[in-house]
Protein backbone atom coordinates (compact mmCIF):
# COMPACT_ATOMS: atom_id res chain seq x y z
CA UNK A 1 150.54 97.09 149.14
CA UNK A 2 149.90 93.63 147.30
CA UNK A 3 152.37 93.17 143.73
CA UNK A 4 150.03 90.95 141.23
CA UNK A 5 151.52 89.55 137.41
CA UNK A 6 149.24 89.06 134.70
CA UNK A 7 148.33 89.65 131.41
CA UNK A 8 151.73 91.63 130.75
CA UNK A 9 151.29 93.51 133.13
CA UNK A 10 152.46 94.20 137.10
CA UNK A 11 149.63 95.89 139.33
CA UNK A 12 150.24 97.58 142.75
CA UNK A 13 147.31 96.79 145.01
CA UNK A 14 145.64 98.06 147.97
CA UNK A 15 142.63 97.17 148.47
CA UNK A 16 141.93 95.24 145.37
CA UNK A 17 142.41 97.96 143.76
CA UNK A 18 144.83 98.75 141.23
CA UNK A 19 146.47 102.20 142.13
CA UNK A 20 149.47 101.55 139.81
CA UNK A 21 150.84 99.38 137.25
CA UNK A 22 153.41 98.90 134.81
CA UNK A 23 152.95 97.12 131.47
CA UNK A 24 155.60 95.45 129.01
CA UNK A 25 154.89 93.83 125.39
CA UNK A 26 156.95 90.46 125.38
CA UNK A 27 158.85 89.54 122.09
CA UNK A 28 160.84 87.19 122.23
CA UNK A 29 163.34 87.26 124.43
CA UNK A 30 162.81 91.27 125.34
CA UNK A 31 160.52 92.24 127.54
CA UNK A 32 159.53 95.69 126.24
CA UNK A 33 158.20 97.83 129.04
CA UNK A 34 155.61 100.70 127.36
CA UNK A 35 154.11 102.15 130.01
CA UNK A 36 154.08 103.11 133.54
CA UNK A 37 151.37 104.70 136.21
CA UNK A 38 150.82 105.87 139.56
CA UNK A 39 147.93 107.27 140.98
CA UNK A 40 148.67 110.64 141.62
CA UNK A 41 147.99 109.46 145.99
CA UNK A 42 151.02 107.34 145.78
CA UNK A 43 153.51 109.71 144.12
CA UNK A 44 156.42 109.92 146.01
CA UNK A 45 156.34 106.90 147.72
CA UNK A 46 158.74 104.75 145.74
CA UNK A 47 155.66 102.72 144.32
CA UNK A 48 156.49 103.35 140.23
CA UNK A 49 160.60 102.10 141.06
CA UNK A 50 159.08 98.96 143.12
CA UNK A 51 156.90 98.12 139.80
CA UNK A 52 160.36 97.88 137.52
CA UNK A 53 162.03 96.16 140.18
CA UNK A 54 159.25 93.49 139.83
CA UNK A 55 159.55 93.30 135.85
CA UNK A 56 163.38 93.47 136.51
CA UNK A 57 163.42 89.86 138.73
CA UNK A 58 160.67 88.82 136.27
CA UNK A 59 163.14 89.36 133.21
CA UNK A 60 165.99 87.74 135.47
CA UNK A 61 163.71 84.78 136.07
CA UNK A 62 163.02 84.26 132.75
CA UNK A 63 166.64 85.19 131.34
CA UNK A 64 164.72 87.41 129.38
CA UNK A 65 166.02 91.41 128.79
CA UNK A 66 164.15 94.66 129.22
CA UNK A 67 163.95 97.22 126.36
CA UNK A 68 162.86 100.27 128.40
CA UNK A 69 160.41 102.28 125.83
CA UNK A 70 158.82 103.87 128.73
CA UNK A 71 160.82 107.00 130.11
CA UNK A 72 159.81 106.31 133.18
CA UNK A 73 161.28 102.91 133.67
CA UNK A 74 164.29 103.92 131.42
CA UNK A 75 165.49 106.33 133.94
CA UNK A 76 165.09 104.44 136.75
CA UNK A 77 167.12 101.67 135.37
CA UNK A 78 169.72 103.93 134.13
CA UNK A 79 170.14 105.32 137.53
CA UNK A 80 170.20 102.01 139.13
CA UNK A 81 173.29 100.03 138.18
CA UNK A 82 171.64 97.01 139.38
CA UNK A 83 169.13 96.66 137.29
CA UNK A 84 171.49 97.40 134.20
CA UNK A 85 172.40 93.30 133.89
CA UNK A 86 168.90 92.87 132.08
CA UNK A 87 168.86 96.04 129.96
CA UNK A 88 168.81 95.05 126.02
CA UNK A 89 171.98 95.64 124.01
């Protein structure tokens, strides 16, 4: 599985093709992630919490913070008290 940033967005690979991605709108310095999707032949396998850890090191990188509008991506960052250092106050 190839990991591939652009356009706002992080894309899960195989192939070439994209079987998942997550997308963010940046403002500023938030990073507001809006939506997240796995194909349903990769549920289960980790792939969706692999796609905020990428926009997690991205924010981190850019000392940038993460307003989680998508549910998806807000409960895996609740649940995962390392990734709480770039959640927006």
């Amino acid at each position: 599985m190839d990991f591939k940033h652009e356009n706002n967005k992080f894309s899960a690979l195989e192939n070439s093709e994209e079987l998942a991605f997550l997308s963010y709108i940046p403002n500023g310095g938030v990073l507001t992630v809006d939506h997240t999707e796995v194909s349903p032949k990769l549920e289960g396998q980790g792939i969706g919490k692999k796609l905020v850890a990428q926009v997690v090191d991205y924010a981190r990188s850019e000392n940038k913070t993460i307003d989680p509008q998508c549910p998806f991506a807000k409960s895996v960052i609740e649940k995962t008290p390392e990734f709480q250092d770039v959640l927006a106050k």
